[in-house]
Protein backbone atom coordinates (compact mmCIF):
# COMPACT_ATOMS: atom_id res chain seq x y z
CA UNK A 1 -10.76 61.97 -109.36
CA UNK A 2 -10.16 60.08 -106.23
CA UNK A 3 -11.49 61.64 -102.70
CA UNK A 4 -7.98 61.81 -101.23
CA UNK A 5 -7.18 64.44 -105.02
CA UNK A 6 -10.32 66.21 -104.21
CA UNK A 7 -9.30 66.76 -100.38
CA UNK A 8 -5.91 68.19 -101.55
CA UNK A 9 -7.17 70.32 -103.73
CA UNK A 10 -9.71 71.99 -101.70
CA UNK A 11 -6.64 72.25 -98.86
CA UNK A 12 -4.17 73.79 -101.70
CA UNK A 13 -5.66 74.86 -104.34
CA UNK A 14 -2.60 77.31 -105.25
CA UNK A 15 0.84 76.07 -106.04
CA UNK A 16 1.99 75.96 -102.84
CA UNK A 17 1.73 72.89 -100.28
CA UNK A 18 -0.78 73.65 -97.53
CA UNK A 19 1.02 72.98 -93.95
CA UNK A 20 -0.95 71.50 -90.98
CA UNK A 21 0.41 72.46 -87.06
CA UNK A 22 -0.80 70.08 -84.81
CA UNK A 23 -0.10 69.46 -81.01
CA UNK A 24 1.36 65.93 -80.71
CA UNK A 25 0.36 65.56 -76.71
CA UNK A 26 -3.50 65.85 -77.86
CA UNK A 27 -4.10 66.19 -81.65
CA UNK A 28 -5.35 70.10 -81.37
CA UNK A 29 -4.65 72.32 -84.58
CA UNK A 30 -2.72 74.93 -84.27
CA UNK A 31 -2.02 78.78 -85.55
CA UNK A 32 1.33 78.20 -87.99
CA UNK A 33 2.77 81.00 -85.59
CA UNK A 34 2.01 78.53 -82.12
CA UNK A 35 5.02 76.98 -80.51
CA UNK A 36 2.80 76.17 -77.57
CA UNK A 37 -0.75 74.23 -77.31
CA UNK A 38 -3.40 76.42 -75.88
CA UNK A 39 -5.41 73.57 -74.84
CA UNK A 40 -2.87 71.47 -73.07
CA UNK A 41 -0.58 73.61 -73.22
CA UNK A 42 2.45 71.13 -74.82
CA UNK A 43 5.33 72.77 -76.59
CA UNK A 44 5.45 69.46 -78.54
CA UNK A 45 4.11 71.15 -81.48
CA UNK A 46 4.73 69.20 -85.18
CA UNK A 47 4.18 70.94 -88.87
CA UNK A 48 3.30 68.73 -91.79
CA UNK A 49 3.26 69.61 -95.08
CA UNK A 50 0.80 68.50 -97.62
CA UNK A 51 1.16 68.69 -101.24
């Protein structure tokens, strides 16, 4: 098993894809329910799924 198949399966280990909220302005990770960055306080907020 590669280390990229055991990283995704420790993120989602369920069926479901695991999703990652990041601020774009300075890389912080975010709260899924953040539409603003608390450290820089951005609103340039992007979700990425993994699966």
């Amino acid at each position: 098993m590669s280390v990229l198949s055991r990283v995704r399966r420790f993120i989602s280990p369920g069926d479901e894809p695991a999703v990652v909220v990041e601020c774009r302005q300075c890389g912080t990770t975010l709260e899924a329910s953040r539409d603003r960055c608390p450290e820089c306080g951005s609103d340039d907020v992007v979700a990425t799924v993994i699966d």
